[in-house]
Protein backbone atom coordinates (compact mmCIF):
# COMPACT_ATOMS: atom_id res chain seq x y z
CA UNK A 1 40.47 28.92 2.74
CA UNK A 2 37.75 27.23 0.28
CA UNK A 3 38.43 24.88 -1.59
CA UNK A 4 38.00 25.51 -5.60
CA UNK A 5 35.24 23.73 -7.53
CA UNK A 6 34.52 23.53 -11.16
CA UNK A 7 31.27 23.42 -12.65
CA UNK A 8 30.70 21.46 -15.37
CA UNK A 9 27.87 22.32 -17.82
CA UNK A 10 27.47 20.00 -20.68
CA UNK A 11 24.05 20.19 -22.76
CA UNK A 12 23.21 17.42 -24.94
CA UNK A 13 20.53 15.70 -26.90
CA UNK A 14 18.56 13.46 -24.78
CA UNK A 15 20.18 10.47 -26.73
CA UNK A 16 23.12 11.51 -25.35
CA UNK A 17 22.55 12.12 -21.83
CA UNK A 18 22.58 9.08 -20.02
CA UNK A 19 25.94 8.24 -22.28
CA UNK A 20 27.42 11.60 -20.62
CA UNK A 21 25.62 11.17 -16.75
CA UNK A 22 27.33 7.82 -16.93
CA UNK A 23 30.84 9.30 -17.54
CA UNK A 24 30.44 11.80 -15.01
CA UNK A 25 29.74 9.48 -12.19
CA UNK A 26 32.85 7.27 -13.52
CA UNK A 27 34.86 10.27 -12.96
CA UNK A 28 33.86 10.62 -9.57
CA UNK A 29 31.42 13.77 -10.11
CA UNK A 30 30.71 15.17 -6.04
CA UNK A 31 26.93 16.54 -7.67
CA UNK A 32 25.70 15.76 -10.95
CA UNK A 33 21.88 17.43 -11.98
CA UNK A 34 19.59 16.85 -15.46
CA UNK A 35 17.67 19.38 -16.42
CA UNK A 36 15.43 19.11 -19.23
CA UNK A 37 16.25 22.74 -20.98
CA UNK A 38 13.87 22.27 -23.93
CA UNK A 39 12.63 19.49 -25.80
CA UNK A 40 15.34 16.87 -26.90
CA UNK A 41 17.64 18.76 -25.00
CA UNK A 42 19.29 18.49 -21.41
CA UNK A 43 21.87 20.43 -19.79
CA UNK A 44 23.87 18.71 -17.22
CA UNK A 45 25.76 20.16 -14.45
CA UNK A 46 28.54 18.03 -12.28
CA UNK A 47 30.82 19.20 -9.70
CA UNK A 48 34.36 18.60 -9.43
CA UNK A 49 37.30 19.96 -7.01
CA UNK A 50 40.01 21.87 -8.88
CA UNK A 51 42.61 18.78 -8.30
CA UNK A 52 39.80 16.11 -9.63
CA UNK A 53 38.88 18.51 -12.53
CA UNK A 54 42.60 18.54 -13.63
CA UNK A 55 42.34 14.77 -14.61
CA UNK A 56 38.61 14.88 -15.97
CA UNK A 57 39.34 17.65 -18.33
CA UNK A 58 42.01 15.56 -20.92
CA UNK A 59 39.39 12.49 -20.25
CA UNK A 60 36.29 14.50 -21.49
CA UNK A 61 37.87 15.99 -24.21
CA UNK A 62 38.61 12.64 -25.67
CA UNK A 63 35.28 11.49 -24.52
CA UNK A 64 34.01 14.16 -26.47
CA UNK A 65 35.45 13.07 -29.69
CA UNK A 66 34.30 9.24 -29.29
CA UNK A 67 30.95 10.30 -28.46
CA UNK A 68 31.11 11.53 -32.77
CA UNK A 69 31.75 7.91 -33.99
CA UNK A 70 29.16 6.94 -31.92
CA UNK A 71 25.94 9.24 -32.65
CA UNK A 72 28.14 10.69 -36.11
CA UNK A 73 24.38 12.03 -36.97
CA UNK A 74 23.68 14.30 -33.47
CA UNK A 75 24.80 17.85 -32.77
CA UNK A 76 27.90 17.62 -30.70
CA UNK A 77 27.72 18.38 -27.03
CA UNK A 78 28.16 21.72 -26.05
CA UNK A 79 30.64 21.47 -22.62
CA UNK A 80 31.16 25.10 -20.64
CA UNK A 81 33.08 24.83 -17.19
CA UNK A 82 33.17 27.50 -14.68
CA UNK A 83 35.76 27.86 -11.65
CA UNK A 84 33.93 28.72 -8.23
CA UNK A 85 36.14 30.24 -6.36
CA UNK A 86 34.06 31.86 -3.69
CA UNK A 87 30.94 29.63 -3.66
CA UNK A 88 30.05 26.92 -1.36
CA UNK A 89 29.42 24.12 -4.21
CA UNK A 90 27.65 22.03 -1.82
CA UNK A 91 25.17 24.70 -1.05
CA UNK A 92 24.91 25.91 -4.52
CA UNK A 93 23.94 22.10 -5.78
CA UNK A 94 21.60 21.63 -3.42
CA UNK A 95 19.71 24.76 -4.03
CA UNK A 96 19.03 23.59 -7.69
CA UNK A 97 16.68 20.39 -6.05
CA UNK A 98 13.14 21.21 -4.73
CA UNK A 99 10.44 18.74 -3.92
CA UNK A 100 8.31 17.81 -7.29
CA UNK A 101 4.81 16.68 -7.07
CA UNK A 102 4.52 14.08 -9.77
CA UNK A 103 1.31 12.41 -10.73
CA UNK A 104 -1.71 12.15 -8.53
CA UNK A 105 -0.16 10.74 -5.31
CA UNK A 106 3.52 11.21 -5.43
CA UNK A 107 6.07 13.30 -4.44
CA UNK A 108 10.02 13.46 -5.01
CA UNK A 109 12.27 15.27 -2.36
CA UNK A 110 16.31 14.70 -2.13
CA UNK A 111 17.09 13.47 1.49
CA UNK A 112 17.84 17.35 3.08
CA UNK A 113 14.26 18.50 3.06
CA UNK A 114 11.48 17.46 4.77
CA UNK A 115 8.54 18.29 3.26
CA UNK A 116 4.76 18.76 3.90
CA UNK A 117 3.17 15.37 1.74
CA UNK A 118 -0.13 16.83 1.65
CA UNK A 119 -1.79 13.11 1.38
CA UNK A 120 1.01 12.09 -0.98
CA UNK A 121 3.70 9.69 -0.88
CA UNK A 122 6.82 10.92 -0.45
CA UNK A 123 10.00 9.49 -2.29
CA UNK A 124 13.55 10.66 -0.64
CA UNK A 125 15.67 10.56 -3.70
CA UNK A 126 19.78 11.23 -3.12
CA UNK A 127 21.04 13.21 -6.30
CA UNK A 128 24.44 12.76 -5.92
CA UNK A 129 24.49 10.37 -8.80
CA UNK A 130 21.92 11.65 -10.85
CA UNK A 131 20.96 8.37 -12.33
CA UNK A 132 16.69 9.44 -12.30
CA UNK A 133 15.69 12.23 -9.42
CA UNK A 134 12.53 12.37 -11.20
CA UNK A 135 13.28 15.81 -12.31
CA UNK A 136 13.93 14.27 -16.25
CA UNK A 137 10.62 14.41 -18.28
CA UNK A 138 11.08 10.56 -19.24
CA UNK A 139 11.17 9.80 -15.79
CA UNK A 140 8.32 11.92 -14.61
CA UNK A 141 5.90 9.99 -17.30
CA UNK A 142 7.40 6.75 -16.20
CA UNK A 143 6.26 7.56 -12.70
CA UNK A 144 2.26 8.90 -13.88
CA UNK A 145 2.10 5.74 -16.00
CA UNK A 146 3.32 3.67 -12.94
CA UNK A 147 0.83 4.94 -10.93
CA UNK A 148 -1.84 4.43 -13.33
CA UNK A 149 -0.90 0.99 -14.07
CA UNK A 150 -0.54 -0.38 -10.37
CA UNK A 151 -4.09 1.89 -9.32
CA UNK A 152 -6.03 -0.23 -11.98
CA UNK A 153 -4.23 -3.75 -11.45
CA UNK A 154 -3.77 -4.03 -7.40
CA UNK A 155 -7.76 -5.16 -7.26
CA UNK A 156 -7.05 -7.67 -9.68
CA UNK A 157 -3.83 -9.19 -8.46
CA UNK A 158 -3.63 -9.46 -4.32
CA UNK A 159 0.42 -9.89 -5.34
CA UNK A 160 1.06 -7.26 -7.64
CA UNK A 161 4.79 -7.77 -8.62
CA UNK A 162 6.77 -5.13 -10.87
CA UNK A 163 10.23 -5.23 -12.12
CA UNK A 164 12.06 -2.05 -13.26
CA UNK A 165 14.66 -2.66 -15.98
CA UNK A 166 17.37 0.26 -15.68
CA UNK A 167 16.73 1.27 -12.69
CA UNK A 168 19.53 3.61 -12.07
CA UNK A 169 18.54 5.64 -8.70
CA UNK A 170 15.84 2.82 -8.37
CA UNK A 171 13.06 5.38 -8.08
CA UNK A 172 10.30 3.93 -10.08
CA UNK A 173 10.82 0.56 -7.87
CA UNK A 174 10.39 2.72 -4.61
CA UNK A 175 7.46 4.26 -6.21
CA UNK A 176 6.12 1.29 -7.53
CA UNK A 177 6.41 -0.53 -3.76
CA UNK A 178 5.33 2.41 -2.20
CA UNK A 179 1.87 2.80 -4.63
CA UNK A 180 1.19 -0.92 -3.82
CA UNK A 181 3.24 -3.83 -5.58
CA UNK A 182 4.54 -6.29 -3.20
CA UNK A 183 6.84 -8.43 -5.62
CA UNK A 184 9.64 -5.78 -6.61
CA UNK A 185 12.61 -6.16 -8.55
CA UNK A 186 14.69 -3.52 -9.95
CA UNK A 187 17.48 -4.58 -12.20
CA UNK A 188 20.81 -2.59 -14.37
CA UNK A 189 23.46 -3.78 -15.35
CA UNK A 190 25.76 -0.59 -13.96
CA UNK A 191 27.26 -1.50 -10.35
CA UNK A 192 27.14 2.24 -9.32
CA UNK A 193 23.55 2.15 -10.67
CA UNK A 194 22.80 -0.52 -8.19
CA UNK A 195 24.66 1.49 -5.32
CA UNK A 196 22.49 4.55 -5.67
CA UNK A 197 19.68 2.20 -6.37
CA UNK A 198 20.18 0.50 -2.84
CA UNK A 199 21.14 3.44 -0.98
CA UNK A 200 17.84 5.74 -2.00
CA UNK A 201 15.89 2.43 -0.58
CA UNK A 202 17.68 2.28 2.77
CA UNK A 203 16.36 6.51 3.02
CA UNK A 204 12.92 4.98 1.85
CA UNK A 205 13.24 2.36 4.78
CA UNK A 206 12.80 -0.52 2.20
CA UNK A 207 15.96 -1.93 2.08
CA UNK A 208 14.23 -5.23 2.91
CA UNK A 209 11.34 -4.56 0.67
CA UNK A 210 12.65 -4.43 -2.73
CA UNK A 211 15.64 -6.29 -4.36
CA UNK A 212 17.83 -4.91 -6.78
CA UNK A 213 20.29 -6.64 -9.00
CA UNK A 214 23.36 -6.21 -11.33
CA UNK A 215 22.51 -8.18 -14.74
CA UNK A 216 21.61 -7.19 -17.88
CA UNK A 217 17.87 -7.39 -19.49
CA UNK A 218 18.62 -10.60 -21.63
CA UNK A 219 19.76 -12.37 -17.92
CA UNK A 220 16.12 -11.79 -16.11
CA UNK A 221 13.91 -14.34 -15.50
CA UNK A 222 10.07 -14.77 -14.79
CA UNK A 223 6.65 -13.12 -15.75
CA UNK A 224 6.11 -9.59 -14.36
CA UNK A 225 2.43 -7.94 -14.26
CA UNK A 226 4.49 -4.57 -14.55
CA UNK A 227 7.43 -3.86 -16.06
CA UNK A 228 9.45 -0.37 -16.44
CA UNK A 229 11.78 0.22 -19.32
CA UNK A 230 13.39 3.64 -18.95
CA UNK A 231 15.99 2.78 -21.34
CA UNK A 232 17.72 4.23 -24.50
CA UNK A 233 15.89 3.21 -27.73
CA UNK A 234 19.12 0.81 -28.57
CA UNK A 235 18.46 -1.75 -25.65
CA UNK A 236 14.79 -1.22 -25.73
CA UNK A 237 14.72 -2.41 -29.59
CA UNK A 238 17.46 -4.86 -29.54
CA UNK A 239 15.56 -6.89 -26.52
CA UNK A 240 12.17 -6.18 -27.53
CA UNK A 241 11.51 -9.76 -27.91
CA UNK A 242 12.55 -10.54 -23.92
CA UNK A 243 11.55 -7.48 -22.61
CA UNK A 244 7.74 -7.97 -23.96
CA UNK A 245 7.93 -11.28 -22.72
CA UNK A 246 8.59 -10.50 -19.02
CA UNK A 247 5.28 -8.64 -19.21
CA UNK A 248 1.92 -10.11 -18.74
CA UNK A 249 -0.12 -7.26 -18.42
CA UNK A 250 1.30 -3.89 -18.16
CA UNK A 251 4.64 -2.75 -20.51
CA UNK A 252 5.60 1.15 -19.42
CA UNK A 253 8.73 2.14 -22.57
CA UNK A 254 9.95 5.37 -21.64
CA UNK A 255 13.86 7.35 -22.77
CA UNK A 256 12.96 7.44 -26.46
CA UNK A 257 13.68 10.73 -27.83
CA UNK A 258 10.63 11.64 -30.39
CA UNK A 259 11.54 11.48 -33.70
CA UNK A 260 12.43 7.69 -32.71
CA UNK A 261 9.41 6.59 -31.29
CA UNK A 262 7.30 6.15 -34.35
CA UNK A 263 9.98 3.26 -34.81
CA UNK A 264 9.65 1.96 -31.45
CA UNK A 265 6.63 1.90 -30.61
CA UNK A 266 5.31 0.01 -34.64
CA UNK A 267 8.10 -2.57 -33.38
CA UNK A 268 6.19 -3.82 -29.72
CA UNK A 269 2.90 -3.64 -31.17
CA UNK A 270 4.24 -5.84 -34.90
């Protein structure tokens, strides 16, 4: 007999999301996707068995409630769960990933299919913790700028160094090792982060070519001719003195939803 999953389906505003991914891998989510459904808005989906999802439930629905004191001024999420009682979840979540040509030279495939590259590089991203497949539109423009940034600065430097603050799945510092730095660094200050972060390298065979790290952006030290900020437009702003500073000649700021960036963007250029 199968076991019983529930699927959880949570849409929120994209100032939300990585708030609500982060709870979902807390409670122990077996497949967690981000979908961007429109603009501002992504649905996630996260897999639980029927014994797990009899704890999370309770723990969301108060999570649910907190999440209104903290963004008082955002729609509320809208949460749907679904039994599947005669569906192979595994099979189902996996069908949802496909390999995503990104940029000029890159491509993004989870670790189950084996692609043709077609002159590209090809990034084996594991989903399982959703923390940046590459699927989410802020990380897709993170990647085009990446490659664009290390295409025009590799002639110049002969040790092109990049560190990625936030890196959750630690796919823009494969990418960014992979397009040419040599110098990588990928920093968050989420242990799980650094997990996924460290596991997605070892499938990129480059466990000994990048180094990740659990500290927070106000701990880092050094001068960086790239850095990454996929980050939420709180952290960004509040450390916009330290993260310009660990920047000498390329600053990529991505995870700001749009009516913010106006804001964000007058701030790093005052």
């Amino acid at each position: 007999m199968n076991e019983e999953w529930i699927a959880l389906e949570i849409s929120v505003c994209d100032e939300m999301a990585d708030a609500v991914s982060n709870f979902c891998h807390e409670q122990r989510s077996s497949g967690l996707v981000l979908e961007q459904i429109e603009p501002g808005t992504t649905r996630l989906t996260a897999y639980f068995s029927a014994d797990q999802w009899r704890e999370v439930a309770p723990r969301l629905e108060s999570y649910v409630i907190s999440l209104r004191d903290v963004f008082p001024d955002l729609p509320e999420p809208r949460v749907r769960a679904t039994r599947l009682e005669h569906e192979n979840w595994a099979i189902l979540w996996r069908n949802r990933f496909k390999p995503v040509e990104i940029g000029t030279h890159l491509m993004v495939t989870p670790p189950w299919i084996k692609p043709e590259a077609h002159g590209r590089e090809v990034i084996i991203i594991d989903p399982g913790q959703a923390f940046g497949t590459g699927t989410h539109e802020t990380t897709r423009g993170c990647l085009i700028l990446l490659e664009q940034a290390v295409a025009r600065l590799s002639a110049q430097f002969k040790d092109l160094s990049l560190l990625d603050l936030g890196c959750g799945s630690g796919i823009l510092a494969i990418a960014g090792r992979m397009l040419g730095a040599n110098l990588v660094l990928g920093v968050d200050n989420d242990p799980y982060a650094i997990e996924s972060a460290v596991r997605n390298a070892r499938l990129n065979k480059m466990a000994d070519a990048i180094r990740f790290e659990c500290q927070s952006v106000e701990d880092v030290a050094g001068t960086w001719h790239i850095v990454t900020a996929n980050l939420d437009p709180l952290t960004v702003t509040g450390n916009r003195d330290r993260v310009v500073a660990l920047s000498s000649h390329s600053l990529i700021i991505s995870g700001i939803p749009l009516d913010q960036w106006d804001g964000v963007k007058q701030g790093f250029m005052d």
